[in-house]
C-alpha atoms as a PDB file:
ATOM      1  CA  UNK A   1      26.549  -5.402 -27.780  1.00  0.00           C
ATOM      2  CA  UNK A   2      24.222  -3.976 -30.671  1.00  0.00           C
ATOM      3  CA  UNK A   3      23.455  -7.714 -31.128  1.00  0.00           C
ATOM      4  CA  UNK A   4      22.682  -8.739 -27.384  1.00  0.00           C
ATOM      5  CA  UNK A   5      19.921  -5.210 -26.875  1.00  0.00           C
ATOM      6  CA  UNK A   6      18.446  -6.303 -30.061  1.00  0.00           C
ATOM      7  CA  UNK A   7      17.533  -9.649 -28.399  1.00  0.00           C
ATOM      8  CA  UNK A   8      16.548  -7.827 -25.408  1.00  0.00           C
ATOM      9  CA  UNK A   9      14.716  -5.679 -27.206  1.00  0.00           C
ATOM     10  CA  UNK A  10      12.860  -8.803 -29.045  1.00  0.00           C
ATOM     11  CA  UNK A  11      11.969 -10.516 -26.130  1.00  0.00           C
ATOM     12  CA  UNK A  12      10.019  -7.673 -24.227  1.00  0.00           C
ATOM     13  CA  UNK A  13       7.956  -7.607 -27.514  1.00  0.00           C
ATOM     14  CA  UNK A  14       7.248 -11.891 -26.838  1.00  0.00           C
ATOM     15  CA  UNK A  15       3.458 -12.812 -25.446  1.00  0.00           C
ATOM     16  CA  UNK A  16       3.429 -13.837 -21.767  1.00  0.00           C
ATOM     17  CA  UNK A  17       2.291 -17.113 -21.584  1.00  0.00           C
ATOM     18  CA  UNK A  18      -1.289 -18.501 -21.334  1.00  0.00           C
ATOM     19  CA  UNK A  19      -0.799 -19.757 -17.505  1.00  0.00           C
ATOM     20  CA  UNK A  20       0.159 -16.004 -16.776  1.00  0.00           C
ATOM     21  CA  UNK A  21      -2.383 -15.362 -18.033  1.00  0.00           C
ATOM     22  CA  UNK A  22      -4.711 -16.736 -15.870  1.00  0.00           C
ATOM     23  CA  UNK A  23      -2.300 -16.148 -12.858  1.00  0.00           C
ATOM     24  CA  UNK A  24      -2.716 -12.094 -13.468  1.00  0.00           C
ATOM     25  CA  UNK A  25      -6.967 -12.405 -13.843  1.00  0.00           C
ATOM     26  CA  UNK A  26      -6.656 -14.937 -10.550  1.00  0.00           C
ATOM     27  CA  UNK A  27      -4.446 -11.934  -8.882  1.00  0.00           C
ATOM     28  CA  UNK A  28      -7.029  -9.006  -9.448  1.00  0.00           C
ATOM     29  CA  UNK A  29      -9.272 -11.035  -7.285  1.00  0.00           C
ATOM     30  CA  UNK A  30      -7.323 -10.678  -4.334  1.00  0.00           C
ATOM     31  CA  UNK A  31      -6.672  -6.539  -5.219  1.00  0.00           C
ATOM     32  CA  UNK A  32     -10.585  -6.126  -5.404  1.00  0.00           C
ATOM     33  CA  UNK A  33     -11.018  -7.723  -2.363  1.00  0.00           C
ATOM     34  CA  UNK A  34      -9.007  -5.053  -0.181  1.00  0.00           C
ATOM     35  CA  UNK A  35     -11.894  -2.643  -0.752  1.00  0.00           C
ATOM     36  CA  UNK A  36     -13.647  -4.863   2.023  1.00  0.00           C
ATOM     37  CA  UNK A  37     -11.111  -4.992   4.363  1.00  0.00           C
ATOM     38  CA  UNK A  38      -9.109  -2.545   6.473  1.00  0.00           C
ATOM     39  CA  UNK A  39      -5.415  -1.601   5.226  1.00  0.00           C
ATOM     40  CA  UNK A  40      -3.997  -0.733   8.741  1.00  0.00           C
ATOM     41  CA  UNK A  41      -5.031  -0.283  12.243  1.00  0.00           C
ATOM     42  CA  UNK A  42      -4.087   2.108  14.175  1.00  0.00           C
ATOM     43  CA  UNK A  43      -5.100   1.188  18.686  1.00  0.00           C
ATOM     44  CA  UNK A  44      -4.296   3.423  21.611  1.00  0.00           C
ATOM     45  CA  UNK A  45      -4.280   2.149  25.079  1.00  0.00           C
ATOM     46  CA  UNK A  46      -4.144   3.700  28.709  1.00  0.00           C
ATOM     47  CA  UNK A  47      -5.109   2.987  32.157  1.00  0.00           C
ATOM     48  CA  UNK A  48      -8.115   5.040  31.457  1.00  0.00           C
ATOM     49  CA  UNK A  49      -9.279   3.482  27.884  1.00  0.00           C
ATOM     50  CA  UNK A  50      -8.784  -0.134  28.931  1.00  0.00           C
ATOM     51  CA  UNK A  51     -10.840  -1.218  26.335  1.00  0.00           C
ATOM     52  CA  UNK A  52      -8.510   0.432  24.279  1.00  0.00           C
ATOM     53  CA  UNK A  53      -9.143   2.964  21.427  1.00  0.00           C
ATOM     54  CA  UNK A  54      -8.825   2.123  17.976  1.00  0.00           C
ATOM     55  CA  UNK A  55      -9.636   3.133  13.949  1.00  0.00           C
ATOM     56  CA  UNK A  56      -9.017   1.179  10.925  1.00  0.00           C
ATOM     57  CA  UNK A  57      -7.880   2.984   7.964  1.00  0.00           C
ATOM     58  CA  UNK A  58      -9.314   1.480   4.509  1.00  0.00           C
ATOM     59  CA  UNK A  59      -8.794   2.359   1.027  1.00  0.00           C
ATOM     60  CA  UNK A  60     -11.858   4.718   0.488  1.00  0.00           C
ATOM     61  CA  UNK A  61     -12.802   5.309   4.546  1.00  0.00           C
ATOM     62  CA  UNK A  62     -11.494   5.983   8.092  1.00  0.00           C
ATOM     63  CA  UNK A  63     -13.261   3.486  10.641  1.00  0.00           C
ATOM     64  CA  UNK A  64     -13.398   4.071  13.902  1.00  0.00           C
ATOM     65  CA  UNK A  65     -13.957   0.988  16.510  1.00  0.00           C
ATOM     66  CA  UNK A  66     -16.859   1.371  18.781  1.00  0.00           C
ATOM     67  CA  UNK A  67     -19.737   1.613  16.655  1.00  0.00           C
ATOM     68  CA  UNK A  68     -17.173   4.812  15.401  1.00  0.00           C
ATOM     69  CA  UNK A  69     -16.989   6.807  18.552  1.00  0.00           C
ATOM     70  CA  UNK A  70     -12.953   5.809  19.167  1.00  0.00           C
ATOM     71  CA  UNK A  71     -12.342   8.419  16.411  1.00  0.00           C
ATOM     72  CA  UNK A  72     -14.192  11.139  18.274  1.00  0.00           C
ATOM     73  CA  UNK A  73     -12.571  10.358  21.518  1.00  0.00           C
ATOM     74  CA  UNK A  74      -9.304  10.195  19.779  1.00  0.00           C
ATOM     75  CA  UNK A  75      -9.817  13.883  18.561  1.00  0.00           C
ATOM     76  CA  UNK A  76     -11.141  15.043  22.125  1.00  0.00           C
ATOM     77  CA  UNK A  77      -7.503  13.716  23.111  1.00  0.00           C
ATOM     78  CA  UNK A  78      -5.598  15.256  20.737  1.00  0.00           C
ATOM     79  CA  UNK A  79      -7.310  18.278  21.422  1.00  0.00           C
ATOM     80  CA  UNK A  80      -5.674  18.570  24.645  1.00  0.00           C
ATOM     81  CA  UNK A  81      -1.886  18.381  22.813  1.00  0.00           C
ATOM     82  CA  UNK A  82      -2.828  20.756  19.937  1.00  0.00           C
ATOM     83  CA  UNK A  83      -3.174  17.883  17.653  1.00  0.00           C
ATOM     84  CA  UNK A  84      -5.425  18.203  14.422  1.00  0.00           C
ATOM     85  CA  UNK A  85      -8.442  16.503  13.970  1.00  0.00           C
ATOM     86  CA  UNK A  86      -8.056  13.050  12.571  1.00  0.00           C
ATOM     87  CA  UNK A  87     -10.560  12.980  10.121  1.00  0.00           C
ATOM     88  CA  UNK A  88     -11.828  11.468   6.375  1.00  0.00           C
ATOM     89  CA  UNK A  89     -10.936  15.052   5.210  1.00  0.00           C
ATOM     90  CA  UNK A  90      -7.882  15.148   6.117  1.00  0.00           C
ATOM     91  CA  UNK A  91      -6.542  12.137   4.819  1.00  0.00           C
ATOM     92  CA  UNK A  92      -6.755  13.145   1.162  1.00  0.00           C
ATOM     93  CA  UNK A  93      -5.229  10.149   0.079  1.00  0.00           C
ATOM     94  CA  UNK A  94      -8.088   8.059   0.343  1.00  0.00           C
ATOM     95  CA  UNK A  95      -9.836   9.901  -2.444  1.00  0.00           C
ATOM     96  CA  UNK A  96      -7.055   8.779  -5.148  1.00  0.00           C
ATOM     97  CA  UNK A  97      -6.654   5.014  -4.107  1.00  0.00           C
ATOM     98  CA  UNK A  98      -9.460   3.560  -4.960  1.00  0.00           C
ATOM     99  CA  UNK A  99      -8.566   4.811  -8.455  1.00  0.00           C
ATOM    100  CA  UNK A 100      -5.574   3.684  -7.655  1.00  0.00           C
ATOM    101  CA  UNK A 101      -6.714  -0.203  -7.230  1.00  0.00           C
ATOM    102  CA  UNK A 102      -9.057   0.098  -9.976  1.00  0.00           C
ATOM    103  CA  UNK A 103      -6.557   1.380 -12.462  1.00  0.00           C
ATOM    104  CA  UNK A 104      -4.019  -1.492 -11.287  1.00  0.00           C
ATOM    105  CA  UNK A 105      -6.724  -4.314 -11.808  1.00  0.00           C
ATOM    106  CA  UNK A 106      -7.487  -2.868 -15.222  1.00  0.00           C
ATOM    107  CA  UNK A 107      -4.024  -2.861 -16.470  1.00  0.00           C
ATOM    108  CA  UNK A 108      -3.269  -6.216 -14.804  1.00  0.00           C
ATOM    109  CA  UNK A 109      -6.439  -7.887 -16.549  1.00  0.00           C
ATOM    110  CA  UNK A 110      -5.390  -5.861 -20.051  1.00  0.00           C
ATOM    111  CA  UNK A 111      -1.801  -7.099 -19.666  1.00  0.00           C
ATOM    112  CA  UNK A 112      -3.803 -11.098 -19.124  1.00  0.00           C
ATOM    113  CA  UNK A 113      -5.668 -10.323 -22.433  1.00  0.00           C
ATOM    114  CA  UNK A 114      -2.925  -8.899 -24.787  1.00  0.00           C
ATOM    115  CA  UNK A 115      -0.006  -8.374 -22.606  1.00  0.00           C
ATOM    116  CA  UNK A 116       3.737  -9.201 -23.400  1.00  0.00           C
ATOM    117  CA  UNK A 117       6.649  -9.120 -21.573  1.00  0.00           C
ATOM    118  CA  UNK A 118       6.956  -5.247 -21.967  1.00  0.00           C
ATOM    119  CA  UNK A 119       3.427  -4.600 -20.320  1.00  0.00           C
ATOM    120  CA  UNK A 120       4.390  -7.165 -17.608  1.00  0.00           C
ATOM    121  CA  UNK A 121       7.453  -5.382 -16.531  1.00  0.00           C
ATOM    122  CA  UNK A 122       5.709  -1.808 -16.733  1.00  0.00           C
ATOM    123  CA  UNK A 123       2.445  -3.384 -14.624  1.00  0.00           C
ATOM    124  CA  UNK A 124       5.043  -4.325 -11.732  1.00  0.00           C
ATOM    125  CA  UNK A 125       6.822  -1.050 -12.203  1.00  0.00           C
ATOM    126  CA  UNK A 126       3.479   1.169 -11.492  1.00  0.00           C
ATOM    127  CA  UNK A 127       2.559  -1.521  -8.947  1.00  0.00           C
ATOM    128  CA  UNK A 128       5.627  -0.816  -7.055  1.00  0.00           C
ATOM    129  CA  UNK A 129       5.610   2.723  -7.469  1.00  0.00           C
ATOM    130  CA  UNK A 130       1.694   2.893  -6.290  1.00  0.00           C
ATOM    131  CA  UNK A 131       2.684   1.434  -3.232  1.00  0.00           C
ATOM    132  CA  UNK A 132       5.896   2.810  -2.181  1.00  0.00           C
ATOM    133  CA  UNK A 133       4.165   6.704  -3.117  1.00  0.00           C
ATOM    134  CA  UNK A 134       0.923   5.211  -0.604  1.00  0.00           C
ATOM    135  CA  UNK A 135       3.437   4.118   2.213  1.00  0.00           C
ATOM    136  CA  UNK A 136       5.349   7.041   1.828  1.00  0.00           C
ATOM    137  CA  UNK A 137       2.156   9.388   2.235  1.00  0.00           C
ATOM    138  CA  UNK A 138       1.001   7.499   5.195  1.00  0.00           C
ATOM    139  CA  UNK A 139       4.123   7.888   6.913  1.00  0.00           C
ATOM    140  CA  UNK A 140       4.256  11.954   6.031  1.00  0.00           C
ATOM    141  CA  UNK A 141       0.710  12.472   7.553  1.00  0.00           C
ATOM    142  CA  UNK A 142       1.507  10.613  10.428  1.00  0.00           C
ATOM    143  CA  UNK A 143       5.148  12.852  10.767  1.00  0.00           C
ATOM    144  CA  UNK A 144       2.863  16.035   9.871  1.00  0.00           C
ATOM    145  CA  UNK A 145       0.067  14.887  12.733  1.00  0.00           C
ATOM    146  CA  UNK A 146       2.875  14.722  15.136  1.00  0.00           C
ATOM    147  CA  UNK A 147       5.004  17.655  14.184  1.00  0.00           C
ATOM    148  CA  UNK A 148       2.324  20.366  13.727  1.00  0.00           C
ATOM    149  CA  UNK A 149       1.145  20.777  17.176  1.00  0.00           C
ATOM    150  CA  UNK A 150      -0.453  24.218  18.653  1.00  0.00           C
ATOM    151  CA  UNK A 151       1.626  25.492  21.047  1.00  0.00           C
ATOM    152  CA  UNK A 152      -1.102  27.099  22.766  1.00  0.00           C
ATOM    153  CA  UNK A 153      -3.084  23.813  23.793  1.00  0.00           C
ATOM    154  CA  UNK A 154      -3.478  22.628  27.520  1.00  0.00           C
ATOM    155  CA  UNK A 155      -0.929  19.907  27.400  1.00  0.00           C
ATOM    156  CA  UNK A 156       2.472  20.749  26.385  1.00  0.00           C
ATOM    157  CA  UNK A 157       4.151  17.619  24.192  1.00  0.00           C
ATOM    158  CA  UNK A 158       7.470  17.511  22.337  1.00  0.00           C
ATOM    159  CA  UNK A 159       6.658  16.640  18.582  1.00  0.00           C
ATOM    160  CA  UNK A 160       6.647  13.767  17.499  1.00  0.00           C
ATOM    161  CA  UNK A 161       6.032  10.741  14.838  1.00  0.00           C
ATOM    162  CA  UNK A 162       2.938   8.480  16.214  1.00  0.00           C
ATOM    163  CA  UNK A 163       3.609   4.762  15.926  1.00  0.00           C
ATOM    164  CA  UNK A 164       3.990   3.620  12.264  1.00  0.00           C
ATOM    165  CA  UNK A 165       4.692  -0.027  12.556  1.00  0.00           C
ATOM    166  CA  UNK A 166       4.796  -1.794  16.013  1.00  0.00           C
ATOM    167  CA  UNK A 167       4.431   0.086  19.415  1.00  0.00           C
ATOM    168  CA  UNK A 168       5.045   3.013  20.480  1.00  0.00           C
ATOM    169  CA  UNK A 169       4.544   5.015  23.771  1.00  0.00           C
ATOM    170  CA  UNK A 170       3.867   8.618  24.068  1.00  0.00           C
ATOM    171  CA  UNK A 171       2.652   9.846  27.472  1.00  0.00           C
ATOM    172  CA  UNK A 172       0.509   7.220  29.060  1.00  0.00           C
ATOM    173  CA  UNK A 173      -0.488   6.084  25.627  1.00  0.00           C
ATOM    174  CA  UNK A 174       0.516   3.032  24.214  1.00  0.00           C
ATOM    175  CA  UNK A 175       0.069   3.004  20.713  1.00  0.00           C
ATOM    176  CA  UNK A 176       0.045   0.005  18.128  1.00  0.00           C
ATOM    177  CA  UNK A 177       0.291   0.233  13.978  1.00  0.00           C
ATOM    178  CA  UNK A 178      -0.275  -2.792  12.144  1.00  0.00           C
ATOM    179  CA  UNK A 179      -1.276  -3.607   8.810  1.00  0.00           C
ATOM    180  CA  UNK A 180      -4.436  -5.855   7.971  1.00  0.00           C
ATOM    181  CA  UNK A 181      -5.890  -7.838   6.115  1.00  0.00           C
ATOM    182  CA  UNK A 182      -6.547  -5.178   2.901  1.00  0.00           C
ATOM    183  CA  UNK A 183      -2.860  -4.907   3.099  1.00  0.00           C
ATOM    184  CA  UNK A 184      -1.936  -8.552   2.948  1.00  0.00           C
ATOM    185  CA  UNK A 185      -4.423  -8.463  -0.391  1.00  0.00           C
ATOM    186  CA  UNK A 186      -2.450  -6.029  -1.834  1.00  0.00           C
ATOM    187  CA  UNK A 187       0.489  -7.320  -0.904  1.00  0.00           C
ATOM    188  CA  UNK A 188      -0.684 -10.685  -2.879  1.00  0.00           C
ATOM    189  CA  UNK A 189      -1.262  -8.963  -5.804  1.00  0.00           C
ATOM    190  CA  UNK A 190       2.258  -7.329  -5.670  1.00  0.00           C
ATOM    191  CA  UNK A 191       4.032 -10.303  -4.865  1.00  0.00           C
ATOM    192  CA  UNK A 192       1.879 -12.449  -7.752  1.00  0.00           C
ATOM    193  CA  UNK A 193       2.970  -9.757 -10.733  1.00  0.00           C
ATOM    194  CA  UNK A 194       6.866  -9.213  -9.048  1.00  0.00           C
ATOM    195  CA  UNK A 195       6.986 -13.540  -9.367  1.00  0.00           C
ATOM    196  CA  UNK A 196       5.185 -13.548 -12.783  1.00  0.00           C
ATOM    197  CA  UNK A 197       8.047 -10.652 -14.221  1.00  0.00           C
ATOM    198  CA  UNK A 198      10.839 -12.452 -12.415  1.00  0.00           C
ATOM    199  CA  UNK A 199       9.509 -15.935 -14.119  1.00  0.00           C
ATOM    200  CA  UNK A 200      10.137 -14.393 -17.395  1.00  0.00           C
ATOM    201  CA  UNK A 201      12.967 -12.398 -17.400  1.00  0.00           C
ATOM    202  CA  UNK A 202      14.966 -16.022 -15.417  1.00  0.00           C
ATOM    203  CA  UNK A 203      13.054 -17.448 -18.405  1.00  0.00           C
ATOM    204  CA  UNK A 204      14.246 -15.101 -21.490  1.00  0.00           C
ATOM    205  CA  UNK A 205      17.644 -15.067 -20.008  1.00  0.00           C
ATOM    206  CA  UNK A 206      17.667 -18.942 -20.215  1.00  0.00           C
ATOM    207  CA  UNK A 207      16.377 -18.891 -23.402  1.00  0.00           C
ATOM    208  CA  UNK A 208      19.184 -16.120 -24.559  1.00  0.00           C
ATOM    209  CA  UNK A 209      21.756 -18.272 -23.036  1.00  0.00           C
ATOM    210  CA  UNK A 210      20.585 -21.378 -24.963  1.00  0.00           C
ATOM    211  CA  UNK A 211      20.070 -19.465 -28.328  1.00  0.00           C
ATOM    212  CA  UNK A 212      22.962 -19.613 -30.923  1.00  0.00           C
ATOM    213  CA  UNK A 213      25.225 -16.705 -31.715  1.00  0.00           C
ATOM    214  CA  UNK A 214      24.040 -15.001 -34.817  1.00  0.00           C
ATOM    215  CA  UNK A 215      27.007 -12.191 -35.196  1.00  0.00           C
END
């Protein structure tokens, strides 16, 4: 047992290889790239609105369709059901992500230039972590929007949790969550760095398997 954790050990301390490498600096493109495009879109529709109302969320801005007047309109509807404003303050997430992104393309390209295995497994581990804590807070405000409602508004509405991924009705709203295209760029760079640590660890395994026994 002492034996086989001592190989473990010794093969998280092994250099990724050189076509890693270059796979990790090729992924950060991708990651850098979701600054430009929106994470997830968020669309109402009614009889009234049927142009539809929309705002895309992005990793350092709220973006509302419309030139940006959907947001506005949005919050003059909410108004009516005691809903809080849906604003850039609000969403206090957006100030830590694009630290976020940045911090995961510098370990990524630090991990290309001087990585091993160890650094590869940790980069997935924060990767993963990074985006299950940003799903996770996206899906609270959402519950909190929906759940926090002033009883004393015009329009009485049971609470709660707006559309988070697909449709959703709620009064004469139909309402639509997707992700976009920043999210698919993400989700490149998550997928790339999962593959690359699943390469090696099928790989060191092999090599374990193949390796004589030395007790």
């Amino acid at each position: 047992m002492q034996h086989a954790l001592a190989r473990f050990y010794e093969f998280l301390d092994r250099p990724i290889t050189g076509w890693t490498r270059i796979a990790l600096v090729a992924l950060v493109v991708p990651l850098l790239f979701a600054f430009a495009a929106p994470l997830w879109k968020i669309s109402l529709r009614a009889p009234q609105y049927p142009a539809g109302l929309y705002m895309d969320v992005y990793a350092h801005k709220l973006d509302g369709g419309h030139g940006g007047h959907d947001i506005e309109e949005i919050n003059n509807l909410n108004h009516y059901i005691g809903m809080h404003r849906i604003d850039r303050a609000e969403l206090s997430e957006l100030d830590w992500m694009p630290f976020a992104i940045i911090a995961l393309a510098l370990l990524a390209l630090r991990c290309a230039a001087i990585g091993n295995v160890r650094m590869l497994i940790d980069l997935t581990v924060v990767t993963g972590f990074v985006a299950a804590y940003s799903l996770g807070r996206f899906v609270y405000r959402l519950y909190v929007f929906g759940h926090s409602l002033d009883p004393t508004a015009p329009l009485t509405l049971a609470p709660f949790t707006p559309a988070i991924f697909g449709r959703k009705q709620i009064a004469n709203f139909a309402t639509e969550s997707y992700p976009q295209l920043g999210a698919v760029y993400i989700g490149v760079f998550m997928a790339g760095v999962a593959g690359l640590t699943v390469y090696h660890l099928v790989a060191g395994r092999m090599a374990a398997a193949r390796a004589p026994d030395r007790s």
